[in-house]
C-alpha atoms as a PDB file:
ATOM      1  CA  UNK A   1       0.000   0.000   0.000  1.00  0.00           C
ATOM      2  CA  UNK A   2       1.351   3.433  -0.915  1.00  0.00           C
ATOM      3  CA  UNK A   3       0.689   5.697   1.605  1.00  0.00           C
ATOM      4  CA  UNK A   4       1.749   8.949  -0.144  1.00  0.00           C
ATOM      5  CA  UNK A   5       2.821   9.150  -4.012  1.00  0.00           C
ATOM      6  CA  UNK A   6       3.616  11.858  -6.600  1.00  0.00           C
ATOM      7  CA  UNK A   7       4.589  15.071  -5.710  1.00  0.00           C
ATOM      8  CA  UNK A   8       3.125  15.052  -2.205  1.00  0.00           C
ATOM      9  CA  UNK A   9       5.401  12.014  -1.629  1.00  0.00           C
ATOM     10  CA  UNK A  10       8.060  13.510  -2.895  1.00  0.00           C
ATOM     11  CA  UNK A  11       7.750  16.691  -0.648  1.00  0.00           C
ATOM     12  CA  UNK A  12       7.482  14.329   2.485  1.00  0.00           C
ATOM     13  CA  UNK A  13      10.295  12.565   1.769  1.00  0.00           C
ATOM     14  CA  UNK A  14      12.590  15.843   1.116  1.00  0.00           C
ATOM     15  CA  UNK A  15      11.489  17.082   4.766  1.00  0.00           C
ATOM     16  CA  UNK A  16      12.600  13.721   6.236  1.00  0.00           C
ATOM     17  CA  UNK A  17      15.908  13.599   5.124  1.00  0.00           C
ATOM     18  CA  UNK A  18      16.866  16.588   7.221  1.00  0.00           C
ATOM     19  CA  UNK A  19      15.196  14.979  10.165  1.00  0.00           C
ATOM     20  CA  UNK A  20      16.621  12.031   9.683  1.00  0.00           C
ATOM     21  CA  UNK A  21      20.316  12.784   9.316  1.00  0.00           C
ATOM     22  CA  UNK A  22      19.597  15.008  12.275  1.00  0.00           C
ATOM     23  CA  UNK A  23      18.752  12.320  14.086  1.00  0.00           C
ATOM     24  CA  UNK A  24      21.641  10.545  12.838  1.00  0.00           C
ATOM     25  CA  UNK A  25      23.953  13.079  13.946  1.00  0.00           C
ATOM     26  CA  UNK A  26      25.079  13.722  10.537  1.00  0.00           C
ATOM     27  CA  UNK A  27      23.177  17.113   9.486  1.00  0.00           C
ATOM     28  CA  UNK A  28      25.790  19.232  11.476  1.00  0.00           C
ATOM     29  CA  UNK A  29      28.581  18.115   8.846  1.00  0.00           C
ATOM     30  CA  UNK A  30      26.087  20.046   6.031  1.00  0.00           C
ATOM     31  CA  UNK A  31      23.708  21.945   7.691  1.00  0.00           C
ATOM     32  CA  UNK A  32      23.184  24.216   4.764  1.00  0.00           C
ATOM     33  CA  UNK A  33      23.061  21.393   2.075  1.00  0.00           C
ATOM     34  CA  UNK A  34      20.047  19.807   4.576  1.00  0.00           C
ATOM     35  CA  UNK A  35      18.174  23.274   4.797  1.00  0.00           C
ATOM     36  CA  UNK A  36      18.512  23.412   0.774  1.00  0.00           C
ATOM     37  CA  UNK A  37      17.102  20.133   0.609  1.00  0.00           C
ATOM     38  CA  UNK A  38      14.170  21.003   3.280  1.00  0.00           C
ATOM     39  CA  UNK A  39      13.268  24.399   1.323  1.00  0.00           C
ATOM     40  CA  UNK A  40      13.234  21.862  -1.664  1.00  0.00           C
ATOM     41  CA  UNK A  41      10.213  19.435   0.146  1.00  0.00           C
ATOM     42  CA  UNK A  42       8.382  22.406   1.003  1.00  0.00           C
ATOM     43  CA  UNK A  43       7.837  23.434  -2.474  1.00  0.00           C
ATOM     44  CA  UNK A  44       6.959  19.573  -3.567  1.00  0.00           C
ATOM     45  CA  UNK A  45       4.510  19.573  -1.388  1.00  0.00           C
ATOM     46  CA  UNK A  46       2.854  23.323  -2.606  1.00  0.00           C
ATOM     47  CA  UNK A  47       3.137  21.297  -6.720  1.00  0.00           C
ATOM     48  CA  UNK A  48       1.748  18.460  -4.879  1.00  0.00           C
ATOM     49  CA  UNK A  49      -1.415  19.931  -2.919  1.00  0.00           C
ATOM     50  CA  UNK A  50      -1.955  23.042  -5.934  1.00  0.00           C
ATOM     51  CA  UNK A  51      -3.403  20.546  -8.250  1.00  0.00           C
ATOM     52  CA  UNK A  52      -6.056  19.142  -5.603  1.00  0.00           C
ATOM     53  CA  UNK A  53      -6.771  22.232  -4.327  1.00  0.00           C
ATOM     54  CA  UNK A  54     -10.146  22.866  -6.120  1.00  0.00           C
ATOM     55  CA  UNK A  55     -11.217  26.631  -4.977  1.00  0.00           C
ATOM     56  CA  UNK A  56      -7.872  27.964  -6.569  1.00  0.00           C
ATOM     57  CA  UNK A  57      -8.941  26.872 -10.058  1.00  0.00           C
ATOM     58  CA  UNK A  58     -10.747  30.001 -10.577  1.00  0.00           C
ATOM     59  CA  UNK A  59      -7.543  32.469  -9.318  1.00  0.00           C
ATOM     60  CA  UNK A  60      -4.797  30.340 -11.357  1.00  0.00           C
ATOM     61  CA  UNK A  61      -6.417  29.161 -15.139  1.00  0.00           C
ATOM     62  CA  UNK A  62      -4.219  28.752 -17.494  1.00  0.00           C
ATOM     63  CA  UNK A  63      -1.273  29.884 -15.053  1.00  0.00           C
ATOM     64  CA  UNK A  64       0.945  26.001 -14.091  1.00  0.00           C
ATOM     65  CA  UNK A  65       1.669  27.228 -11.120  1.00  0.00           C
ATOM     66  CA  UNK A  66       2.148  23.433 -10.097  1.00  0.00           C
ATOM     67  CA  UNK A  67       4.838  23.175 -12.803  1.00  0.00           C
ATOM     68  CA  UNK A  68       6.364  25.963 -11.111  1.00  0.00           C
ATOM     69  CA  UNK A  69       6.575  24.852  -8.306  1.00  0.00           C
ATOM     70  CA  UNK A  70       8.116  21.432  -9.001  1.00  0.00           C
ATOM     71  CA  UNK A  71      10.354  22.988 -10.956  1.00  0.00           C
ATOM     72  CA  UNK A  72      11.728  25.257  -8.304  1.00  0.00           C
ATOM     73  CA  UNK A  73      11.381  22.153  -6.060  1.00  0.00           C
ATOM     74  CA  UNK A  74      14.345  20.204  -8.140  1.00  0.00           C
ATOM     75  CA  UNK A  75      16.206  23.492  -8.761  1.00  0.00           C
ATOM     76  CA  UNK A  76      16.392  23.821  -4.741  1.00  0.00           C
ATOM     77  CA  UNK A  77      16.757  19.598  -4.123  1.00  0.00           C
ATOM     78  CA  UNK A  78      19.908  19.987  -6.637  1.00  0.00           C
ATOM     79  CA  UNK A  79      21.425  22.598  -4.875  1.00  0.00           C
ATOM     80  CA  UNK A  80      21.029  21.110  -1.511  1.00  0.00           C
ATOM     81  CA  UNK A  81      22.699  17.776  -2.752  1.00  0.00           C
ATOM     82  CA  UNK A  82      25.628  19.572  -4.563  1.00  0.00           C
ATOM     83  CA  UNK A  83      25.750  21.579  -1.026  1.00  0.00           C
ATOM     84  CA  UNK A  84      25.888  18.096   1.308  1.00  0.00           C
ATOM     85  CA  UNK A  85      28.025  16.379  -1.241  1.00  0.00           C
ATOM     86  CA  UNK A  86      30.549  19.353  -1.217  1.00  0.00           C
ATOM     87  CA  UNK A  87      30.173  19.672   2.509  1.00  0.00           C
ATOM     88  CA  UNK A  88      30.894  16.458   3.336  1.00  0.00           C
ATOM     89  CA  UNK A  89      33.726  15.867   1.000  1.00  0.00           C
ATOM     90  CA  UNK A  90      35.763  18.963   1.754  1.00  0.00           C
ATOM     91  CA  UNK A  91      34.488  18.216   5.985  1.00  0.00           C
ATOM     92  CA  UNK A  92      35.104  21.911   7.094  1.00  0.00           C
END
C-alpha cells in the first residue's frame, strides 16, 4: 500500500531527510546542504497539494503554477545535494 505518491510524496520525503540525518547526527557536517534540501520538500509539497486544491482553479487558469513549483522544487533539491556532497567531501 502506498501511503503517499507523486509530488506530495516527494515533498514528504525531502522534509525527512533533514530529520533524519539530524537524528543521525550527521546534518551538522552540512547543515546548509540539509536546509537546501528542506526548502526543496516544502515546495513539492505546494506542486503536490496546488493541483487538488479545487477553490484555486478560478484564481490560477491557465497559469501552471504546479509546474512551477516542481520545478523550483528540483532546482532547490539539486542545490542542496551539490551543497551536502561538497560539505561532506571537503568536511570543514
Amino acid at each position: 500500500m502506498v501511503l503517499f505518491e507523486g509530488l506530495v510524496g516527494l515533498g514528504i520525503a525531502c522534509l525527512l531527510a533533514p530529520a533524519i540525518a539530524e537524528w543521525a547526527k550527521f546534518r551538522g557536517k552540512a547543515d546548509k546542504g540539509f536546509n537546501w534540501i528542506a526548502v526543496a520538500g516544502v515546495f513539492f509539497l505546494f506542486a503536490g497539494v496546488t493541483g487538488a486544491a479545487t477553490s484555486l482553479a478560478p484564481y490560477l487558469a491557465g497559469i501552471p503554477v504546479a509546474a512551477v513549483f516542481e520545478i523550483l522544487g528540483w532546482l532547490f533539491a539539486l542545490i542542496g545535494t551539490i551543497f551536502v556532497g561538497y560539505e561532506v567531501l571537503v568536511e570543514k
